[in-house]
PDBML (XML) file of the C-alpha atoms, coordinates in Angstrom:
<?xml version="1.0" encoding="UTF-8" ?>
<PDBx:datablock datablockName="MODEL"
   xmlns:PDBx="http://pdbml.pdb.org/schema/pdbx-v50.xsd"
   xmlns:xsi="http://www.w3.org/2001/XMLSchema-instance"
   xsi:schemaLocation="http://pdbml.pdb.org/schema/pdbx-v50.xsd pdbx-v50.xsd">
   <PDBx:atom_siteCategory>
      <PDBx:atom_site id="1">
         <PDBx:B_iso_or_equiv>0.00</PDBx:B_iso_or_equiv>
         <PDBx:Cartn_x>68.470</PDBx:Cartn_x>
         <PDBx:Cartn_y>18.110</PDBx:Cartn_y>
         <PDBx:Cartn_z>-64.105</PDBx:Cartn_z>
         <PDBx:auth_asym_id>A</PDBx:auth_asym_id>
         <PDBx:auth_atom_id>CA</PDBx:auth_atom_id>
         <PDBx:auth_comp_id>UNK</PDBx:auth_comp_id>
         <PDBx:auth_seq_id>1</PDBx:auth_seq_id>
         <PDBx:group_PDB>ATOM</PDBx:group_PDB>
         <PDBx:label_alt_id xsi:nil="true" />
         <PDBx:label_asym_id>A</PDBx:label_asym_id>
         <PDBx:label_atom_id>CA</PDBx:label_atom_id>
         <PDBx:label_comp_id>UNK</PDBx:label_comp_id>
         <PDBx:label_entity_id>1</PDBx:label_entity_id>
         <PDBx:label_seq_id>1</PDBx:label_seq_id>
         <PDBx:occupancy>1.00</PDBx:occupancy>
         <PDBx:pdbx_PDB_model_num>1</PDBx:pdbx_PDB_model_num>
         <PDBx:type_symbol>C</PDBx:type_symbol>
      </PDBx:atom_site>
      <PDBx:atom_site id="2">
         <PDBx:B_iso_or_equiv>0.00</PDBx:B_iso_or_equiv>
         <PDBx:Cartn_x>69.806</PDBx:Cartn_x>
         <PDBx:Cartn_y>19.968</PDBx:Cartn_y>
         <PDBx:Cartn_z>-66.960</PDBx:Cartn_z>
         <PDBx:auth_asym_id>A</PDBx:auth_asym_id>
         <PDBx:auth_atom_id>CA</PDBx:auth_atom_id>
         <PDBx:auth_comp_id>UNK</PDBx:auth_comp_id>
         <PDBx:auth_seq_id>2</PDBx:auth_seq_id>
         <PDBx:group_PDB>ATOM</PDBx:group_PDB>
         <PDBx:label_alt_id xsi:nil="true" />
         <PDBx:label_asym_id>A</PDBx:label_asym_id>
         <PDBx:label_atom_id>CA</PDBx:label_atom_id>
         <PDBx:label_comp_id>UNK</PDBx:label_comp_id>
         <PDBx:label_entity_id>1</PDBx:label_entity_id>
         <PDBx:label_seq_id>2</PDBx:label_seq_id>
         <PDBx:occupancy>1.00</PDBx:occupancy>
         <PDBx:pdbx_PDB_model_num>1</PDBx:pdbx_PDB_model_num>
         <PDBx:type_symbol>C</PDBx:type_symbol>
      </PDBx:atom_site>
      <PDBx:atom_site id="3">
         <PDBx:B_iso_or_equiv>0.00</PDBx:B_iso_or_equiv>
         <PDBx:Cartn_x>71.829</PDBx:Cartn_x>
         <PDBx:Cartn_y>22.870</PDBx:Cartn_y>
         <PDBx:Cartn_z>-66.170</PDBx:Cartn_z>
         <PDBx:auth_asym_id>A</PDBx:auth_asym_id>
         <PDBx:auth_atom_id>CA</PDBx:auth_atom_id>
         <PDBx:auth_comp_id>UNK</PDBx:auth_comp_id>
         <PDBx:auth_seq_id>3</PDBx:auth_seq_id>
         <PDBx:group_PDB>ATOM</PDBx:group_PDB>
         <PDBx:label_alt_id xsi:nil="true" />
         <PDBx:label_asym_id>A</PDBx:label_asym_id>
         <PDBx:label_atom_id>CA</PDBx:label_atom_id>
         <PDBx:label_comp_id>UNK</PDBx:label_comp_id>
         <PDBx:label_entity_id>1</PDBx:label_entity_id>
         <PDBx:label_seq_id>3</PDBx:label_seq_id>
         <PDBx:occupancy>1.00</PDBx:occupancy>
         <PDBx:pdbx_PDB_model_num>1</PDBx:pdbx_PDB_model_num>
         <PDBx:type_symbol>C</PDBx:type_symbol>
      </PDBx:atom_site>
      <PDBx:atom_site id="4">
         <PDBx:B_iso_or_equiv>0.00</PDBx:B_iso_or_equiv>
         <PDBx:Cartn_x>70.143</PDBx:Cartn_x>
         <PDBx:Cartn_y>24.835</PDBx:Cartn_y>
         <PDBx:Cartn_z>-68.267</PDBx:Cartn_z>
         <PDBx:auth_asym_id>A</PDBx:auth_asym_id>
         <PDBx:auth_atom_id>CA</PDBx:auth_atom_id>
         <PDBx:auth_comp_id>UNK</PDBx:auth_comp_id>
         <PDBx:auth_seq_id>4</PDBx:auth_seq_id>
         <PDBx:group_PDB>ATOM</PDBx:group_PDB>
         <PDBx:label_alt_id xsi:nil="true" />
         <PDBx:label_asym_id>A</PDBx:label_asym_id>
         <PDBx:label_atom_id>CA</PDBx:label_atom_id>
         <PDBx:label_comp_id>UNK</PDBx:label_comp_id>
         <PDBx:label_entity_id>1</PDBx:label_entity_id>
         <PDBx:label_seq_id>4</PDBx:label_seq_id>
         <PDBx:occupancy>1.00</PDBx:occupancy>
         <PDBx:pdbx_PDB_model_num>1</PDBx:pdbx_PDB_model_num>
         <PDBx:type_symbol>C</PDBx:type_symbol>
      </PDBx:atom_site>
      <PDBx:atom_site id="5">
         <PDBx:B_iso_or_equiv>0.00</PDBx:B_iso_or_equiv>
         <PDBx:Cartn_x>66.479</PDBx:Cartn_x>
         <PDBx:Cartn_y>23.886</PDBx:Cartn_y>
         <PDBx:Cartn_z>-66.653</PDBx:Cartn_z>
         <PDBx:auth_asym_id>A</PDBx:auth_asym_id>
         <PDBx:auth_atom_id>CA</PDBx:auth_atom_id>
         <PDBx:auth_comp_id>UNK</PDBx:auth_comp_id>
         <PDBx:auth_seq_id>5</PDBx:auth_seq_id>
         <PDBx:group_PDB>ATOM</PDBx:group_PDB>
         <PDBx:label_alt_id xsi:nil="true" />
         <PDBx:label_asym_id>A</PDBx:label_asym_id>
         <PDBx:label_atom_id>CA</PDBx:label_atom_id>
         <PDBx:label_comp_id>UNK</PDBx:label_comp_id>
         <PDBx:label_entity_id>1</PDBx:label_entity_id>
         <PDBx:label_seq_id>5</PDBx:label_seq_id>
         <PDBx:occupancy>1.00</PDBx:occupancy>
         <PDBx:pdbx_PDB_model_num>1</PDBx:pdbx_PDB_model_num>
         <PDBx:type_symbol>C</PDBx:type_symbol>
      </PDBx:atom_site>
      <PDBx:atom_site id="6">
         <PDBx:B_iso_or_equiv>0.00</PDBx:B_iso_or_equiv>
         <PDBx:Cartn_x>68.773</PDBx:Cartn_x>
         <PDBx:Cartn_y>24.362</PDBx:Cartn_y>
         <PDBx:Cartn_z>-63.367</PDBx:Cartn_z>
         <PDBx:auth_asym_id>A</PDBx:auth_asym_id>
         <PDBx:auth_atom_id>CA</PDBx:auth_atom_id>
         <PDBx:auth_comp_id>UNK</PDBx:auth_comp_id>
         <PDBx:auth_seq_id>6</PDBx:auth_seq_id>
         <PDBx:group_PDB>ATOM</PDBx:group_PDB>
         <PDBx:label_alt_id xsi:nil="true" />
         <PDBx:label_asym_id>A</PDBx:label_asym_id>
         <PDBx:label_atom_id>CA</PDBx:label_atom_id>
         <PDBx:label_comp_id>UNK</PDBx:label_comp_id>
         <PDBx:label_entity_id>1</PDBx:label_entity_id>
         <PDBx:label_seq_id>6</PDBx:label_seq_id>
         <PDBx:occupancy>1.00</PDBx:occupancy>
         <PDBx:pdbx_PDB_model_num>1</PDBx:pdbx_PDB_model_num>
         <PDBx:type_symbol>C</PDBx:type_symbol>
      </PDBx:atom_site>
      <PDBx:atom_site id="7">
         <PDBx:B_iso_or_equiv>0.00</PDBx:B_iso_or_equiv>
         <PDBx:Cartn_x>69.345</PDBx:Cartn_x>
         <PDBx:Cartn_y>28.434</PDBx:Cartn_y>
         <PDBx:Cartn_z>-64.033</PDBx:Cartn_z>
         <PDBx:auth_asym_id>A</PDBx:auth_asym_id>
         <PDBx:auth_atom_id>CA</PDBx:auth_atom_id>
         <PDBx:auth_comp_id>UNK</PDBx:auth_comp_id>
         <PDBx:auth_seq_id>7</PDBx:auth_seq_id>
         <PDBx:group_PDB>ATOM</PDBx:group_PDB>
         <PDBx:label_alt_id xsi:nil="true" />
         <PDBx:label_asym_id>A</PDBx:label_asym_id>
         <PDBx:label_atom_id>CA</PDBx:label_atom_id>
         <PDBx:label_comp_id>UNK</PDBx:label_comp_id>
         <PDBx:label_entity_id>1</PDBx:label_entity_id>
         <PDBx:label_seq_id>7</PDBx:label_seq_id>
         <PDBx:occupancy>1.00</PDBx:occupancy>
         <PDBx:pdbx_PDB_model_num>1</PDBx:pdbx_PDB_model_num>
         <PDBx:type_symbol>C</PDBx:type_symbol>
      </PDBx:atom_site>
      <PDBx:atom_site id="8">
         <PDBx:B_iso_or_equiv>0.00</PDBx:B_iso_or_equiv>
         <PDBx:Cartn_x>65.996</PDBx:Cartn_x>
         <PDBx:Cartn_y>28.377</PDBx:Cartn_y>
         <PDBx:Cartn_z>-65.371</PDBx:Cartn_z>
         <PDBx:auth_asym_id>A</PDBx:auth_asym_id>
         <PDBx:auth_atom_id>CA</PDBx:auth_atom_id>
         <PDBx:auth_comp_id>UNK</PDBx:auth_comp_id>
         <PDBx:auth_seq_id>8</PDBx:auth_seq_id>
         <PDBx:group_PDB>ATOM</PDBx:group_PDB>
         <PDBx:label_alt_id xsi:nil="true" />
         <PDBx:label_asym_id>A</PDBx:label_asym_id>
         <PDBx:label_atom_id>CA</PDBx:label_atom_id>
         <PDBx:label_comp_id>UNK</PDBx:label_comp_id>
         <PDBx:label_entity_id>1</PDBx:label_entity_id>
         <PDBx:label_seq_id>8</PDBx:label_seq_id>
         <PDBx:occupancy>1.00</PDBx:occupancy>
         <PDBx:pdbx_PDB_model_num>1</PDBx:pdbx_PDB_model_num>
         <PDBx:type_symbol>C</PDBx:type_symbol>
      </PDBx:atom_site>
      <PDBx:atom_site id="9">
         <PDBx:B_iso_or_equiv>0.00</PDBx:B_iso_or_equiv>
         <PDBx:Cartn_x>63.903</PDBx:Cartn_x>
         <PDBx:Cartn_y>27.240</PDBx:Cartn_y>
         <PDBx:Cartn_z>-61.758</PDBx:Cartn_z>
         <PDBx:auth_asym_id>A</PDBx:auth_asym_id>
         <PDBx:auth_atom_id>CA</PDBx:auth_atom_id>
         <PDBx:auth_comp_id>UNK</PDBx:auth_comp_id>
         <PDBx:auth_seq_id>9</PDBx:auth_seq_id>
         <PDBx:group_PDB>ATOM</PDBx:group_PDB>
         <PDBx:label_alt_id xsi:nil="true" />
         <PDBx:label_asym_id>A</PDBx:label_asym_id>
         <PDBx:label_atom_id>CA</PDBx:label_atom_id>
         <PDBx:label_comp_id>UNK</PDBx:label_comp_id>
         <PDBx:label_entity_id>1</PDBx:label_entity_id>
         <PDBx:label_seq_id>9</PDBx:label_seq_id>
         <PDBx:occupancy>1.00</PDBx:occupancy>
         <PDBx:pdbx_PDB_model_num>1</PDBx:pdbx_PDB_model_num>
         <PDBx:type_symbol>C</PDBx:type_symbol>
      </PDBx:atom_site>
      <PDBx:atom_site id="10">
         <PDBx:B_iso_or_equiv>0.00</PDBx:B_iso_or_equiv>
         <PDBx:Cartn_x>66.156</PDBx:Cartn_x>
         <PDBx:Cartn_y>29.212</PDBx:Cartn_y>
         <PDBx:Cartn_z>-59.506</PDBx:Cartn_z>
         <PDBx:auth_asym_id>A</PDBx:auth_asym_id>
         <PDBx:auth_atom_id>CA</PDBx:auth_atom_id>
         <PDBx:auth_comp_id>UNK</PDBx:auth_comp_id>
         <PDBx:auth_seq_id>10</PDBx:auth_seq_id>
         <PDBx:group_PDB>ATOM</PDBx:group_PDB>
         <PDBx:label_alt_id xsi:nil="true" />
         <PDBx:label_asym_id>A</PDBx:label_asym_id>
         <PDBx:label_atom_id>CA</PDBx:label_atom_id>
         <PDBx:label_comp_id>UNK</PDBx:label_comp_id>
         <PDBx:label_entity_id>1</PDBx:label_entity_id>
         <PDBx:label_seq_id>10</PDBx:label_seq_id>
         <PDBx:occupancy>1.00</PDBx:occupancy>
         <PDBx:pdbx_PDB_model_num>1</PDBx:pdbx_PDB_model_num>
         <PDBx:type_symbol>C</PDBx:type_symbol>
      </PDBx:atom_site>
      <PDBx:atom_site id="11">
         <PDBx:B_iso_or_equiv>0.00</PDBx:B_iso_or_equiv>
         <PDBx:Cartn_x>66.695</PDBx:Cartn_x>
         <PDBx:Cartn_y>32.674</PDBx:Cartn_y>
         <PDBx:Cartn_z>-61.582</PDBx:Cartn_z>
         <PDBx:auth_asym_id>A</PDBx:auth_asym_id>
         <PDBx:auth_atom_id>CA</PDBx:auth_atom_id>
         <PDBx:auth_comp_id>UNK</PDBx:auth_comp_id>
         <PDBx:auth_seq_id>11</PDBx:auth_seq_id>
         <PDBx:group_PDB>ATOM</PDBx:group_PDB>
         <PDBx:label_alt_id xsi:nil="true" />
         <PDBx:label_asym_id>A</PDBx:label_asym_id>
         <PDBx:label_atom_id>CA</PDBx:label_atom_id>
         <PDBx:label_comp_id>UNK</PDBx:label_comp_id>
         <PDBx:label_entity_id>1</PDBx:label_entity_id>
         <PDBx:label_seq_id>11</PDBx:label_seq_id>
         <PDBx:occupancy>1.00</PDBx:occupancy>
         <PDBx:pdbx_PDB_model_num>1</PDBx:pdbx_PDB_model_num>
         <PDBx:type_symbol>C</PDBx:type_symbol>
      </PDBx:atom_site>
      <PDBx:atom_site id="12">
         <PDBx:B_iso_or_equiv>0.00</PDBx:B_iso_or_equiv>
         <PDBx:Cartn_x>62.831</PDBx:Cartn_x>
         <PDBx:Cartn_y>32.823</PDBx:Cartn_y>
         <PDBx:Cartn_z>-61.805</PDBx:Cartn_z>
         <PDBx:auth_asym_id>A</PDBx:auth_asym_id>
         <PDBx:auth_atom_id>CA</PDBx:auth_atom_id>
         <PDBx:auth_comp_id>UNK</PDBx:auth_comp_id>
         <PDBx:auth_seq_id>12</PDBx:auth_seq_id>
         <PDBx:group_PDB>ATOM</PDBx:group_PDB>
         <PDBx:label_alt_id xsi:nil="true" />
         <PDBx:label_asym_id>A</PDBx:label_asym_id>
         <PDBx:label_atom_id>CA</PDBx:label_atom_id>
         <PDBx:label_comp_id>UNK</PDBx:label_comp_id>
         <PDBx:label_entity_id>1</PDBx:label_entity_id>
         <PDBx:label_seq_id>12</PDBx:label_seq_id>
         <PDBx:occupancy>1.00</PDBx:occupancy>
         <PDBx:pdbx_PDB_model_num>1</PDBx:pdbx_PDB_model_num>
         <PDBx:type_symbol>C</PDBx:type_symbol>
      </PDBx:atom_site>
      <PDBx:atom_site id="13">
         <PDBx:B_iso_or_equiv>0.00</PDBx:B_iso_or_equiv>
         <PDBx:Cartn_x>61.968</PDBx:Cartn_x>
         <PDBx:Cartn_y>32.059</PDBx:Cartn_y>
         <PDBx:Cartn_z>-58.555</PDBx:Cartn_z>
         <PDBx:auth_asym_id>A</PDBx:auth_asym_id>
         <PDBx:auth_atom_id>CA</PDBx:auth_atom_id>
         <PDBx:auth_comp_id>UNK</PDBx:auth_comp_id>
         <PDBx:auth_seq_id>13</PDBx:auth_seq_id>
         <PDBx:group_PDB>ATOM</PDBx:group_PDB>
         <PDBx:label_alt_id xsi:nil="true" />
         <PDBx:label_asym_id>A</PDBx:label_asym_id>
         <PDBx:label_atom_id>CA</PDBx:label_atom_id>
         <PDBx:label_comp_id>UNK</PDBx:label_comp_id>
         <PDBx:label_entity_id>1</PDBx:label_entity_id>
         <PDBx:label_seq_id>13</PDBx:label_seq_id>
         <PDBx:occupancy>1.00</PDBx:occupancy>
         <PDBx:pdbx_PDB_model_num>1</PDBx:pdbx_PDB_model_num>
         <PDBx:type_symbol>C</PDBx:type_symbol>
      </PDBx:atom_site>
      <PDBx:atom_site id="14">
         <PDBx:B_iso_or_equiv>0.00</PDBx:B_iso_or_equiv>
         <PDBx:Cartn_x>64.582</PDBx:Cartn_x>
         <PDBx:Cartn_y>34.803</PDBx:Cartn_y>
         <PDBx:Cartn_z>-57.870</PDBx:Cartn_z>
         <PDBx:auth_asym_id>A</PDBx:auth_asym_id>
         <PDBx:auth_atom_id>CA</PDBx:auth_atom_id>
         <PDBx:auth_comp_id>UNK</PDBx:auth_comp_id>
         <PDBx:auth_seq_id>14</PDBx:auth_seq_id>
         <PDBx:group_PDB>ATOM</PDBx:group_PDB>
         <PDBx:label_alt_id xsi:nil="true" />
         <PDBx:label_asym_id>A</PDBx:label_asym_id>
         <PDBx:label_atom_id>CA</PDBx:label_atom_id>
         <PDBx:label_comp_id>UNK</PDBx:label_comp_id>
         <PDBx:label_entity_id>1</PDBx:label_entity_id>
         <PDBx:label_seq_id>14</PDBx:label_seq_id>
         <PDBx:occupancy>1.00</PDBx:occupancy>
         <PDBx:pdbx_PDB_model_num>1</PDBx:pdbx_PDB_model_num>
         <PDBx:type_symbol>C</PDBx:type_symbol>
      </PDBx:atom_site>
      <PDBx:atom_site id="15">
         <PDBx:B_iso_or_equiv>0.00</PDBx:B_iso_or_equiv>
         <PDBx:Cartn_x>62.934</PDBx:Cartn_x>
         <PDBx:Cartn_y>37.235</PDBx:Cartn_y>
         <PDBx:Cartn_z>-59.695</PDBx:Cartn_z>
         <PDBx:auth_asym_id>A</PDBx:auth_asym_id>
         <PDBx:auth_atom_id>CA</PDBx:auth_atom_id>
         <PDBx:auth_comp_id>UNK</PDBx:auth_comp_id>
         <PDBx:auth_seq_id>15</PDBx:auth_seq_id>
         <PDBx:group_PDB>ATOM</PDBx:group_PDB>
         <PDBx:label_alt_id xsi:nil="true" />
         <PDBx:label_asym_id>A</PDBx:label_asym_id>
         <PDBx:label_atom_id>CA</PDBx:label_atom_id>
         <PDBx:label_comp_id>UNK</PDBx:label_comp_id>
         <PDBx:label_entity_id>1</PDBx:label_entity_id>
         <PDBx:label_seq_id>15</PDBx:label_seq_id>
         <PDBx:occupancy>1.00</PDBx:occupancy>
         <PDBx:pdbx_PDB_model_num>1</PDBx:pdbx_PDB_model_num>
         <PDBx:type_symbol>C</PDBx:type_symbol>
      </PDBx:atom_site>
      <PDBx:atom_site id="16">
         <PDBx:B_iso_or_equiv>0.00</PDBx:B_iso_or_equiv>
         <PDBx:Cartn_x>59.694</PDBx:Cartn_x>
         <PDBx:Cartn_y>36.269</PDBx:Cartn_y>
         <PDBx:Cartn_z>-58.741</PDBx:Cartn_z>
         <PDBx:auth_asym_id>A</PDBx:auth_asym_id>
         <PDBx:auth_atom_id>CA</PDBx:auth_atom_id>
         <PDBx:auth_comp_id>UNK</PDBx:auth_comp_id>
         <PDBx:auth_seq_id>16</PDBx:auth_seq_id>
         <PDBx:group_PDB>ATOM</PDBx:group_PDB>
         <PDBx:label_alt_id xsi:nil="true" />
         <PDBx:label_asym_id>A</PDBx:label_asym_id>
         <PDBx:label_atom_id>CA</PDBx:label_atom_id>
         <PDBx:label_comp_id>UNK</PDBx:label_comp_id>
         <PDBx:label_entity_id>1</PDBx:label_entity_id>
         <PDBx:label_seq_id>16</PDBx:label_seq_id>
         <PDBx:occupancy>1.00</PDBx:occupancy>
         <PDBx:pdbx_PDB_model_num>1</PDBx:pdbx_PDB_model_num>
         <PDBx:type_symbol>C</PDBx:type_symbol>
      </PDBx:atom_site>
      <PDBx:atom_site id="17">
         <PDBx:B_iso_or_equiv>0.00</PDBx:B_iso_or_equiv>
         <PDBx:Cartn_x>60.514</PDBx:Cartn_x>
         <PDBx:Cartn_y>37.098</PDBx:Cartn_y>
         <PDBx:Cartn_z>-55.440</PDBx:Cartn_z>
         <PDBx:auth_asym_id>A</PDBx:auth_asym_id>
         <PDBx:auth_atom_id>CA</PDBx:auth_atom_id>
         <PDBx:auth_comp_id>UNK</PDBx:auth_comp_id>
         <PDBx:auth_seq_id>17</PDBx:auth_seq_id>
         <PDBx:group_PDB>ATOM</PDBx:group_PDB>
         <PDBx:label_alt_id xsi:nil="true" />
         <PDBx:label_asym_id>A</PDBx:label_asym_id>
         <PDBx:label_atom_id>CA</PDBx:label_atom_id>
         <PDBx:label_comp_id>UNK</PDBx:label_comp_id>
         <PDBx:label_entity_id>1</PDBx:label_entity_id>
         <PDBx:label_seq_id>17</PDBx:label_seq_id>
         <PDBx:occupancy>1.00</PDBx:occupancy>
         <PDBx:pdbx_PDB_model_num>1</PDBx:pdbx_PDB_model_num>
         <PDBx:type_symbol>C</PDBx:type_symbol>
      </PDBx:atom_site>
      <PDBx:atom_site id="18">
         <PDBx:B_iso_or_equiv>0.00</PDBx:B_iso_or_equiv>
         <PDBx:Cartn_x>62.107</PDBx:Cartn_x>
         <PDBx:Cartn_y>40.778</PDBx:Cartn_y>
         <PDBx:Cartn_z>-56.442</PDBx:Cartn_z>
         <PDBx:auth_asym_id>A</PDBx:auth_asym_id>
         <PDBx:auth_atom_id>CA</PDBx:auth_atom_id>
         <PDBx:auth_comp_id>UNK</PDBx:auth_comp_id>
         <PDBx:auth_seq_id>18</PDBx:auth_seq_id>
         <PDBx:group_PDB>ATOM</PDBx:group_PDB>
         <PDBx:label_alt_id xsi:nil="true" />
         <PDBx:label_asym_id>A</PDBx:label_asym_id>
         <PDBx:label_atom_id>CA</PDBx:label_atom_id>
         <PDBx:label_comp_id>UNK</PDBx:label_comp_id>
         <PDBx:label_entity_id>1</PDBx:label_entity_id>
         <PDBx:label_seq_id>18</PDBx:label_seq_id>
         <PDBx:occupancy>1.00</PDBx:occupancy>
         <PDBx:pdbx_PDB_model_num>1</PDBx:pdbx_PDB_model_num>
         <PDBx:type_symbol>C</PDBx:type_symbol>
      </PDBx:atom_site>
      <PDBx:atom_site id="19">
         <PDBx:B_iso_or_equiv>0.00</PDBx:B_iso_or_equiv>
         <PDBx:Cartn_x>58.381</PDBx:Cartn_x>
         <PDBx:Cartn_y>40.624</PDBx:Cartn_y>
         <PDBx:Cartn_z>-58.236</PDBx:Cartn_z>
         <PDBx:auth_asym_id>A</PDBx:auth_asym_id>
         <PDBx:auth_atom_id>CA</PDBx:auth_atom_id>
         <PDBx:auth_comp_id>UNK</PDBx:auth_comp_id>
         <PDBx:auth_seq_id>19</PDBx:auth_seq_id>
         <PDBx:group_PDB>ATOM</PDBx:group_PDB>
         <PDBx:label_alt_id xsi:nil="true" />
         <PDBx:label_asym_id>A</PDBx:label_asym_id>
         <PDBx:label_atom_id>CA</PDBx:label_atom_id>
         <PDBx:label_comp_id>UNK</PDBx:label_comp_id>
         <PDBx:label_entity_id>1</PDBx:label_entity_id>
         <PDBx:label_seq_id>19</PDBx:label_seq_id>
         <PDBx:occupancy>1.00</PDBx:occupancy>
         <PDBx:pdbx_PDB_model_num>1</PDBx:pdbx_PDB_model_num>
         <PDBx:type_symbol>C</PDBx:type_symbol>
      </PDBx:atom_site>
      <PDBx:atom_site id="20">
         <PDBx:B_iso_or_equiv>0.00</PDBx:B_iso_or_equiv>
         <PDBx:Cartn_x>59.948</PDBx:Cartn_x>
         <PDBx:Cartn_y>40.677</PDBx:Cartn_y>
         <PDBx:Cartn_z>-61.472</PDBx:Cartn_z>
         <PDBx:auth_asym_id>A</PDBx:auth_asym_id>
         <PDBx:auth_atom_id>CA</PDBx:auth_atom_id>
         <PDBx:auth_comp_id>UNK</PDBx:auth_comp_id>
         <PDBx:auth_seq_id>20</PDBx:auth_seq_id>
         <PDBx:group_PDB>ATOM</PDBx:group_PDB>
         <PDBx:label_alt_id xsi:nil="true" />
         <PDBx:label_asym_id>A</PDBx:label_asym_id>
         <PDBx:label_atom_id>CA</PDBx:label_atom_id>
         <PDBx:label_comp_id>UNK</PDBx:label_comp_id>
         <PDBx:label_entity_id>1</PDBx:label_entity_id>
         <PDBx:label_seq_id>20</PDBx:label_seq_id>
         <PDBx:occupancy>1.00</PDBx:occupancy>
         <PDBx:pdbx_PDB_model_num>1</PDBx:pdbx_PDB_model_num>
         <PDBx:type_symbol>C</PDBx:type_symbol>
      </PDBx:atom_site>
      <PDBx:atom_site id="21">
         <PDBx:B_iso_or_equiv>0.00</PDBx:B_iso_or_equiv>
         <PDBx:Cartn_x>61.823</PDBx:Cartn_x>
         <PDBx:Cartn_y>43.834</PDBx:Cartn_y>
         <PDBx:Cartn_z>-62.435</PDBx:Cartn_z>
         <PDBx:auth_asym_id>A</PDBx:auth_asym_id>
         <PDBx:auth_atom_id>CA</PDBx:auth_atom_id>
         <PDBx:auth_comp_id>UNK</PDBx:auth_comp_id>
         <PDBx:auth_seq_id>21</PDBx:auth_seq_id>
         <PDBx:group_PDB>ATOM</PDBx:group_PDB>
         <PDBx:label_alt_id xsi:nil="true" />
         <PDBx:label_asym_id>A</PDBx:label_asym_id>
         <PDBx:label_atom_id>CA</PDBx:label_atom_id>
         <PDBx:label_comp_id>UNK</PDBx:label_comp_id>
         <PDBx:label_entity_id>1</PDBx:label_entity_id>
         <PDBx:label_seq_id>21</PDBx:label_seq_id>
         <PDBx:occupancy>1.00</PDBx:occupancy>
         <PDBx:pdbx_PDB_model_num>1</PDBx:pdbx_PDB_model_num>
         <PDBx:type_symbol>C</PDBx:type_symbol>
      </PDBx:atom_site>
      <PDBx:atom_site id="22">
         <PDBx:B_iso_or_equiv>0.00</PDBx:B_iso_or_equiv>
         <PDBx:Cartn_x>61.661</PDBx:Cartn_x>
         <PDBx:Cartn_y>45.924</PDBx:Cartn_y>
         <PDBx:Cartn_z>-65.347</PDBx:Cartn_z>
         <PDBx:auth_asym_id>A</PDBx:auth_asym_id>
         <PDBx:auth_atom_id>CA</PDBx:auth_atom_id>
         <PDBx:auth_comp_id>UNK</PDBx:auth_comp_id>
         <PDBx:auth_seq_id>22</PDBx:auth_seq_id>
         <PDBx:group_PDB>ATOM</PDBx:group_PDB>
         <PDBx:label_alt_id xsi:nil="true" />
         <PDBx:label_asym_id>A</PDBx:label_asym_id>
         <PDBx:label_atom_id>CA</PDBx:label_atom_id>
         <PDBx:label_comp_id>UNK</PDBx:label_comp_id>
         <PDBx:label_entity_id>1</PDBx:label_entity_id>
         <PDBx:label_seq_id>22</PDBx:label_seq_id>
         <PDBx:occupancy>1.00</PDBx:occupancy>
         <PDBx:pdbx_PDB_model_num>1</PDBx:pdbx_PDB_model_num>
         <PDBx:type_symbol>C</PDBx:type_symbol>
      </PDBx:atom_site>
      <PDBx:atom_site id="23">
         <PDBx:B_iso_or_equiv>0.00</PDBx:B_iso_or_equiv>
         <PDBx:Cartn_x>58.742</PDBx:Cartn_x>
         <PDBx:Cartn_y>43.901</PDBx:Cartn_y>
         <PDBx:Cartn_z>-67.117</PDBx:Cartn_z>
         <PDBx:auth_asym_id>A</PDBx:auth_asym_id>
         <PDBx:auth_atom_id>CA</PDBx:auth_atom_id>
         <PDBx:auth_comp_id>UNK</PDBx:auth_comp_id>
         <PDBx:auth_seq_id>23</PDBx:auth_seq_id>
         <PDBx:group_PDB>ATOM</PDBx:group_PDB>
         <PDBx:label_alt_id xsi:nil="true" />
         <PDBx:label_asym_id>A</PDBx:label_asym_id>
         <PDBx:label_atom_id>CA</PDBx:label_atom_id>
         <PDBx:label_comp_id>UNK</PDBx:label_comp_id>
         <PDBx:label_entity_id>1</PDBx:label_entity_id>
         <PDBx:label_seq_id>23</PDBx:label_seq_id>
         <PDBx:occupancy>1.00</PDBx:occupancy>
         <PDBx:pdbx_PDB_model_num>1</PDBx:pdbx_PDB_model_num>
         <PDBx:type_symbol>C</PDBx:type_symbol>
      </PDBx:atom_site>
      <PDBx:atom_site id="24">
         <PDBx:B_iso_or_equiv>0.00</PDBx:B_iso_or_equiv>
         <PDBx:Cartn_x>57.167</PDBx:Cartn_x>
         <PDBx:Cartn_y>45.722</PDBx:Cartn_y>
         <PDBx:Cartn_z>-69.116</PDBx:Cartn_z>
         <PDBx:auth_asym_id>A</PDBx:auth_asym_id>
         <PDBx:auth_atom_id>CA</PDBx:auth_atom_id>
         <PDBx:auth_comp_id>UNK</PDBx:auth_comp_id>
         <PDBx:auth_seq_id>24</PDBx:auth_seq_id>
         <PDBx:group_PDB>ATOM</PDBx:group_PDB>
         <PDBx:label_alt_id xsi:nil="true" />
         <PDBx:label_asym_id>A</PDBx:label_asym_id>
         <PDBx:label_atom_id>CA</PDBx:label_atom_id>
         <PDBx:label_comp_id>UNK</PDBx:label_comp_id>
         <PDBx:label_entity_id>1</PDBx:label_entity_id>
         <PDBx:label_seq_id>24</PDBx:label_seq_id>
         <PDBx:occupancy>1.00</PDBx:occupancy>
         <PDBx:pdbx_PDB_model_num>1</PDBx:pdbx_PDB_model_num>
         <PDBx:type_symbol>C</PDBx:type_symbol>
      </PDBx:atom_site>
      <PDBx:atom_site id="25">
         <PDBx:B_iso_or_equiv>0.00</PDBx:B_iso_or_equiv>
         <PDBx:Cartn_x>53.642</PDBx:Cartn_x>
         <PDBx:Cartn_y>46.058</PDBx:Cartn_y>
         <PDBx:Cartn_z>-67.557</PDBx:Cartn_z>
         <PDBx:auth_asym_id>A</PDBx:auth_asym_id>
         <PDBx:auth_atom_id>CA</PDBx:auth_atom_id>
         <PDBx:auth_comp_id>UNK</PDBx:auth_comp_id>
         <PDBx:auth_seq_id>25</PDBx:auth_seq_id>
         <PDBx:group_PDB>ATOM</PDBx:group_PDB>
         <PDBx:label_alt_id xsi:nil="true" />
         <PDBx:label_asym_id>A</PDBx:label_asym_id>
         <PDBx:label_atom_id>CA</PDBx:label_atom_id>
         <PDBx:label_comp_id>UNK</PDBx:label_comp_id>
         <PDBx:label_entity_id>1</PDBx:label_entity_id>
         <PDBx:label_seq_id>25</PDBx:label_seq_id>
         <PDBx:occupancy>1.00</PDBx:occupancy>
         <PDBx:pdbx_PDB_model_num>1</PDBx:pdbx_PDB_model_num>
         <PDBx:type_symbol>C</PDBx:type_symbol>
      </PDBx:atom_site>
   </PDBx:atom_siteCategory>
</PDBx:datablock>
């Protein structure tokens, strides 16, 4: 895939997991 869509999938599952941190709520 493109690198770029690459970062994208893994950084938010990533932050998903850490239940995404410091968004604004």
């Amino acid at each position: 895939l493109n690198l770029s869509n690459c970062v994208a999938l893994v950084l938010y599952e990533a932050l998903r997991q850490l239940n995404f941190p410091g968004e604004a709520r």
